[in-house]
C-alpha atoms as a PDB file:
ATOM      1  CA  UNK A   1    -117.216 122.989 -49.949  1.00  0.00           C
ATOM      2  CA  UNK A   2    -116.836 119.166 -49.547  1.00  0.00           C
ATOM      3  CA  UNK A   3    -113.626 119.565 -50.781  1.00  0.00           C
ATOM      4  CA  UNK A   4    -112.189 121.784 -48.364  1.00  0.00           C
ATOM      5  CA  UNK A   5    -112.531 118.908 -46.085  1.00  0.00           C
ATOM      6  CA  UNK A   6    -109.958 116.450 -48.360  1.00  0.00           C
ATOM      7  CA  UNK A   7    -112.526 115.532 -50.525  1.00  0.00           C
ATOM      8  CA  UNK A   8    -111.263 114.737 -54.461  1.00  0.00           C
ATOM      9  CA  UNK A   9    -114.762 115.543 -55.991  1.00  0.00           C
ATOM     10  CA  UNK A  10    -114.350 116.239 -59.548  1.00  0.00           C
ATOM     11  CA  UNK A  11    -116.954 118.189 -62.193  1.00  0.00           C
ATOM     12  CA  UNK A  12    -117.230 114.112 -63.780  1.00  0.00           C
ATOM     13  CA  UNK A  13    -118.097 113.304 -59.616  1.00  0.00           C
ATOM     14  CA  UNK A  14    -120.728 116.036 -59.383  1.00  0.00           C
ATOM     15  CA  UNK A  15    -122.232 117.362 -62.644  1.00  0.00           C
ATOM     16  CA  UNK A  16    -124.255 113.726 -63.549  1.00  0.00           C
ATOM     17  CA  UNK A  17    -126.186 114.277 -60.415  1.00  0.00           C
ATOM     18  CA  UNK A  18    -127.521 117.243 -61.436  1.00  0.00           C
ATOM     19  CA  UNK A  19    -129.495 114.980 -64.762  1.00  0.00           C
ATOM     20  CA  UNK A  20    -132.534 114.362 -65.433  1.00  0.00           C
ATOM     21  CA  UNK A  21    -131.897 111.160 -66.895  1.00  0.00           C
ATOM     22  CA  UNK A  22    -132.525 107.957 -64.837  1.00  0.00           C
ATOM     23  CA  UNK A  23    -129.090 106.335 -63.639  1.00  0.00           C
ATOM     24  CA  UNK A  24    -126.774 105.550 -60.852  1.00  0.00           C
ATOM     25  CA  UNK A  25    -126.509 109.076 -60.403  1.00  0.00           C
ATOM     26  CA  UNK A  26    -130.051 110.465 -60.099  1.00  0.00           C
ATOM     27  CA  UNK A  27    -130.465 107.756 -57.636  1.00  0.00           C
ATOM     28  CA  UNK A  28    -128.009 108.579 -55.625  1.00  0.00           C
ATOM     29  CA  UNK A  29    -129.125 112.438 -56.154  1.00  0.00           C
ATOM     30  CA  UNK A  30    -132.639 111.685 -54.836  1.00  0.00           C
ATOM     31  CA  UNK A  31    -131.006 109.716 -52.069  1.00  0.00           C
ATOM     32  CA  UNK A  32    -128.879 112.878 -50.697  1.00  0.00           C
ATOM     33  CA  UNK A  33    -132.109 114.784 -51.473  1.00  0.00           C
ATOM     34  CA  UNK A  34    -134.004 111.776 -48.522  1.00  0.00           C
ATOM     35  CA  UNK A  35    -131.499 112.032 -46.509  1.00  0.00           C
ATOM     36  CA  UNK A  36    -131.296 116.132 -46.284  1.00  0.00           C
ATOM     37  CA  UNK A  37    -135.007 116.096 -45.811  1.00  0.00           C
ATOM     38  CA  UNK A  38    -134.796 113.813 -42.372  1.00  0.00           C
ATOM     39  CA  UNK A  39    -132.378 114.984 -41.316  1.00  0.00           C
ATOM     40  CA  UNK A  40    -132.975 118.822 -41.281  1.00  0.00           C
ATOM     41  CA  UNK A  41    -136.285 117.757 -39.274  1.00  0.00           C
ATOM     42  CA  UNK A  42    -134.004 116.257 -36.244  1.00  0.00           C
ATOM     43  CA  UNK A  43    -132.788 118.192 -33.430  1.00  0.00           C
ATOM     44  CA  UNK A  44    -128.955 118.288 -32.625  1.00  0.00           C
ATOM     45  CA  UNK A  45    -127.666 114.931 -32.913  1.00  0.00           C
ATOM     46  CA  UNK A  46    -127.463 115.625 -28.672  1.00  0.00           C
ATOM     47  CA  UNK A  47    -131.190 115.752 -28.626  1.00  0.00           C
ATOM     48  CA  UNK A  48    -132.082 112.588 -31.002  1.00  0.00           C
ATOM     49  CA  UNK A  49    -133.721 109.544 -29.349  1.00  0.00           C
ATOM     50  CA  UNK A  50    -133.002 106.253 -31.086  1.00  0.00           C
ATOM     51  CA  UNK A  51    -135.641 106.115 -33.767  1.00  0.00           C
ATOM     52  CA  UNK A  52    -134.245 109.890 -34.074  1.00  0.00           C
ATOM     53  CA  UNK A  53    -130.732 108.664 -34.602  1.00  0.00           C
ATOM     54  CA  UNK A  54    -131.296 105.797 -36.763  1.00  0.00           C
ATOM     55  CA  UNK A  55    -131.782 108.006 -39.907  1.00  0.00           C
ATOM     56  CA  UNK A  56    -132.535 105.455 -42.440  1.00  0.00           C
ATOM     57  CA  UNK A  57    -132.800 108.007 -45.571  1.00  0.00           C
ATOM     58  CA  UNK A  58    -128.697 108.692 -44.336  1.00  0.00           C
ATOM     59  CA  UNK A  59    -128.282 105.319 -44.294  1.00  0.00           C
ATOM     60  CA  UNK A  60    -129.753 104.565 -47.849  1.00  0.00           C
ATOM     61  CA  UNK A  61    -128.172 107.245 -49.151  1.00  0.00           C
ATOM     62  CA  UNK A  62    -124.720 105.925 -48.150  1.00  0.00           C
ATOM     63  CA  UNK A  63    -125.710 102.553 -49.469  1.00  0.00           C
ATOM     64  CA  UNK A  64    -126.294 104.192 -52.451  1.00  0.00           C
ATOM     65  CA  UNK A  65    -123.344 105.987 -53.066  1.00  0.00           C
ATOM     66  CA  UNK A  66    -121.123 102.597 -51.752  1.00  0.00           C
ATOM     67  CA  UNK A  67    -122.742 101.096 -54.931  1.00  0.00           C
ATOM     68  CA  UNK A  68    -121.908 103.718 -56.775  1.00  0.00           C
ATOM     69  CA  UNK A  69    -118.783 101.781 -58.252  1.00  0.00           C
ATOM     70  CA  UNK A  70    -117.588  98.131 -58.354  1.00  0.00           C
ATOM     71  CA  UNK A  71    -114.704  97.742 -55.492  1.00  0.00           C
ATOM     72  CA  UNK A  72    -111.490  97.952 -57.798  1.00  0.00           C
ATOM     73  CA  UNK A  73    -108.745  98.451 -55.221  1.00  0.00           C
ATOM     74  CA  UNK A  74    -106.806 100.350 -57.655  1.00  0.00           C
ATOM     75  CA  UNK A  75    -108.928 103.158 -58.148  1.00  0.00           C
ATOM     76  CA  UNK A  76    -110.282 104.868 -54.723  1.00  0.00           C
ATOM     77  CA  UNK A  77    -114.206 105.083 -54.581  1.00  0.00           C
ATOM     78  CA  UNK A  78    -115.672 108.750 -54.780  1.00  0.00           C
ATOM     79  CA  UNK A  79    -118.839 108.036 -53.275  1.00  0.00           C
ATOM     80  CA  UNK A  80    -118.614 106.988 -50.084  1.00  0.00           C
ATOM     81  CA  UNK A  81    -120.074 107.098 -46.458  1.00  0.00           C
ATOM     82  CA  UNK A  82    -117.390 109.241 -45.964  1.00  0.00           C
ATOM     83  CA  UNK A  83    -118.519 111.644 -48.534  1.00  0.00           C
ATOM     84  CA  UNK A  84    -121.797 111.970 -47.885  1.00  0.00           C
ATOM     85  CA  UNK A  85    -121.428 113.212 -44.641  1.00  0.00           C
ATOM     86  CA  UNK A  86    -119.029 115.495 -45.565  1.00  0.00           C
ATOM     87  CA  UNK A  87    -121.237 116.929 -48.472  1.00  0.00           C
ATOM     88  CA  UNK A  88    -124.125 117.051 -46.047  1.00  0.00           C
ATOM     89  CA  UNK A  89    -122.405 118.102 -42.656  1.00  0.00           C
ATOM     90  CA  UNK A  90    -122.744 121.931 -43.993  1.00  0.00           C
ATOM     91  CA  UNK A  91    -126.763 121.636 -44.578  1.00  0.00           C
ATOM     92  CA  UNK A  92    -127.676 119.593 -41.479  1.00  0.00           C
ATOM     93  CA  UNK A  93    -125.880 120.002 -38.321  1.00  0.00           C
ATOM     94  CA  UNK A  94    -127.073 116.448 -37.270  1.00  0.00           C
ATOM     95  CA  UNK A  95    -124.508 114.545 -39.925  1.00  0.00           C
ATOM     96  CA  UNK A  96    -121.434 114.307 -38.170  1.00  0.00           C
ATOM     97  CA  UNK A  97    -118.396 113.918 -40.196  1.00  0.00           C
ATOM     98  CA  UNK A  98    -117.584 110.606 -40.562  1.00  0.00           C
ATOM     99  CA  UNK A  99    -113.911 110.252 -41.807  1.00  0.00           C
ATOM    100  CA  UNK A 100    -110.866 108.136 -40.700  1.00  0.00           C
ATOM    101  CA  UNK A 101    -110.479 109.942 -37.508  1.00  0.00           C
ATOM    102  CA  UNK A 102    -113.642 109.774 -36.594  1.00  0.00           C
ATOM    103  CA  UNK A 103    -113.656 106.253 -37.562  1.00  0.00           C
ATOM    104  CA  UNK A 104    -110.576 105.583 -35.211  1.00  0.00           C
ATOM    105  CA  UNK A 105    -111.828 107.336 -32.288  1.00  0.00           C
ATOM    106  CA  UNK A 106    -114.978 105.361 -31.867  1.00  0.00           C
ATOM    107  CA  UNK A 107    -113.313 102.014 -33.111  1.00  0.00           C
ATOM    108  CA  UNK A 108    -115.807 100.940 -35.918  1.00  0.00           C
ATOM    109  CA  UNK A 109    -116.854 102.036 -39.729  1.00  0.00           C
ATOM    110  CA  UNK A 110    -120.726 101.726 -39.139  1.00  0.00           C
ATOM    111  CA  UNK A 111    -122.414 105.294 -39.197  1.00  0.00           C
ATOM    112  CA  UNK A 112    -124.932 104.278 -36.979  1.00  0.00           C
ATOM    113  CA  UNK A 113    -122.827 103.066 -34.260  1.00  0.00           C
ATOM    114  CA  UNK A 114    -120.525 106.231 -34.827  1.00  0.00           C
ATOM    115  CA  UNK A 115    -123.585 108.959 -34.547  1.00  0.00           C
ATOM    116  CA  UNK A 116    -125.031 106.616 -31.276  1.00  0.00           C
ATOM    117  CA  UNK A 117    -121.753 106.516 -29.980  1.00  0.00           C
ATOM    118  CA  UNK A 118    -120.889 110.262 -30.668  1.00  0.00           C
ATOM    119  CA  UNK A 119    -124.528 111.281 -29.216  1.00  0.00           C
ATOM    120  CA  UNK A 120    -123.848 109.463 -26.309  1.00  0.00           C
ATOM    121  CA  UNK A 121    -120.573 111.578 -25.634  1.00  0.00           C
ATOM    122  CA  UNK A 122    -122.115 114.771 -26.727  1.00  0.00           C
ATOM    123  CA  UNK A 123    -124.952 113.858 -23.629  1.00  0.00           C
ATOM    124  CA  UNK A 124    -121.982 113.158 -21.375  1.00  0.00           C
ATOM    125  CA  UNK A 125    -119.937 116.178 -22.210  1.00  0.00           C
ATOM    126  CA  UNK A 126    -122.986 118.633 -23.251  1.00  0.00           C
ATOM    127  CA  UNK A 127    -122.090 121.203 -20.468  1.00  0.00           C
ATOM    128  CA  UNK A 128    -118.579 122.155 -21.004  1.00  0.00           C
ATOM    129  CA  UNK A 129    -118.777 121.232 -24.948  1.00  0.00           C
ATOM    130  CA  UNK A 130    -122.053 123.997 -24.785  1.00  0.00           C
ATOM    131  CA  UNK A 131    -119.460 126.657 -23.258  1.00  0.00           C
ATOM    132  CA  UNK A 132    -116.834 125.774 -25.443  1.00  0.00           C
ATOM    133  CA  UNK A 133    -119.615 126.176 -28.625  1.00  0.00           C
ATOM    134  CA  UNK A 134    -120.582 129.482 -27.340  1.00  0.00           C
ATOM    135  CA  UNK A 135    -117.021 130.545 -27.788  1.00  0.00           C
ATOM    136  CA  UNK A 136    -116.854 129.837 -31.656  1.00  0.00           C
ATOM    137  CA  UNK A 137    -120.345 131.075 -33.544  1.00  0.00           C
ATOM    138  CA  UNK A 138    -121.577 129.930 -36.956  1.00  0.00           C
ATOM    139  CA  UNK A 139    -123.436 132.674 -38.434  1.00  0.00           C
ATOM    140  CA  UNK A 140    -124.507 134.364 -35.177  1.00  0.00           C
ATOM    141  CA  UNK A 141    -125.438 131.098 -33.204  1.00  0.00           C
ATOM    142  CA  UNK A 142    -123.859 128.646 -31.233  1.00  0.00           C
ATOM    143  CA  UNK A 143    -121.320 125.954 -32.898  1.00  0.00           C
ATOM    144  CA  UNK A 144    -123.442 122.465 -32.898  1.00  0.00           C
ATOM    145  CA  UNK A 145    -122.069 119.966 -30.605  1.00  0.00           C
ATOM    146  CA  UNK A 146    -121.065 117.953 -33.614  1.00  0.00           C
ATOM    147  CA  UNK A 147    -119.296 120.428 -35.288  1.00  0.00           C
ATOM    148  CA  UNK A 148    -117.704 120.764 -31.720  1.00  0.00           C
ATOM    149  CA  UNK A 149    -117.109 116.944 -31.529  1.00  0.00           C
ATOM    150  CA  UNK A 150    -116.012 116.481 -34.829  1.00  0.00           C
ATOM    151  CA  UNK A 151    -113.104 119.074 -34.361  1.00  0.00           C
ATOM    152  CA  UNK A 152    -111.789 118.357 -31.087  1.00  0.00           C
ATOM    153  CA  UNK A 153    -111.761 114.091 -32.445  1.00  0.00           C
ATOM    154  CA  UNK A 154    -109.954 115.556 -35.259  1.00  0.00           C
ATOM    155  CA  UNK A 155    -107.301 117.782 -33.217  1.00  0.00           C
ATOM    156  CA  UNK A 156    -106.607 114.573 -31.076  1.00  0.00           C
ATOM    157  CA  UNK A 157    -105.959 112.522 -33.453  1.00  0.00           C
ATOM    158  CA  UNK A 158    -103.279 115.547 -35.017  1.00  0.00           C
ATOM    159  CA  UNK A 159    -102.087 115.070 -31.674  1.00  0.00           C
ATOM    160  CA  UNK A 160    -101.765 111.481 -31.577  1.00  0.00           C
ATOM    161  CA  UNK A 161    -100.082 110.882 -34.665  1.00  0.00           C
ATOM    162  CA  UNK A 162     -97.511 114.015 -34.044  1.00  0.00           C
ATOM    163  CA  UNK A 163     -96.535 112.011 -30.658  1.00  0.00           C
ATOM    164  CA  UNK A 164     -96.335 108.339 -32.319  1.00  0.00           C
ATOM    165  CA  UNK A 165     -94.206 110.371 -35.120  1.00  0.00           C
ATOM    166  CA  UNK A 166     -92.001 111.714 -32.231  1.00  0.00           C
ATOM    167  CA  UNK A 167     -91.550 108.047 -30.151  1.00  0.00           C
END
């Protein structure tokens, strides 16, 4: 499913984190593992207080996969923050997608300061952005606010680039 969302996840990306073996990628396994755990406890990402929204297990899991490889800048990283929110965006509403739009929109790399950031526009914008969710349902309930704010940062900046193309 990850790969719907532009992710290049390959069986060599995927299958070693499925061993039993000790190594780079049981680690980083049990850290997606963490980081599902906490954050399936949390409310909407609308809802999370600031011990809430720190999620450290989502932040040591995307430590983890950033050491998956050495920095080569030849060779594009699999594992990173980027990927592990979009791998677990579909099991935990709470992970917003955290991808080069996003990234642009709020002006920084740092997941934490993108989910505080985001969660402080979802609490500014929850009553329209809660009709607007009503109007597209995931499996018979309401469209989380993330989900919500994650498409509409993602439509804008479609929109942006189409009008820089056009100047």
């Amino acid at each position: 499913m990850a790969n719907l969302l532009s992710l290049r996840l390959g069986w060599s990306d995927v299958t070693p984190l499925f061993s039993t073996a000790p190594s780079r990628f049981s680690d980083l396994r049990q850290a997606l593992d963490d980081a599902l755990d906490e954050v399936r406890q949390l409310p909407g990402l609308e809802d999370c207080d600031d011990v809430q929204l720190a999620m450290p297990a989502l932040d040591n899991a995307n430590d983890t996969a950033g050491a998956m490889q050495p920095y080569n800048p030849k060779r594009r990283r699999t594992w990173t923050d980027v990927t592990v929110s979009k791998v677990l965006h579909r099991l935990a509403p709470v992970v917003p997608i955290i991808d080069s739009s996003v990234k642009a929109f709020y002006a920084t790399a740092v997941p934490g300061r993108i989910r505080q950031r985001m969660r402080d526009d979802l609490c500014a914008n929850r009553d329209w952005m809660t009709e607007l969710a009503k109007s597209y349902p995931v499996h018979e309930h309401h469209m989380p606010l993330t989900r919500v704010a994650d498409i509409l940062i993602w439509m804008d900046s479609r929109a942006s680039s189409t009008t820089t193309a056009q100047t």
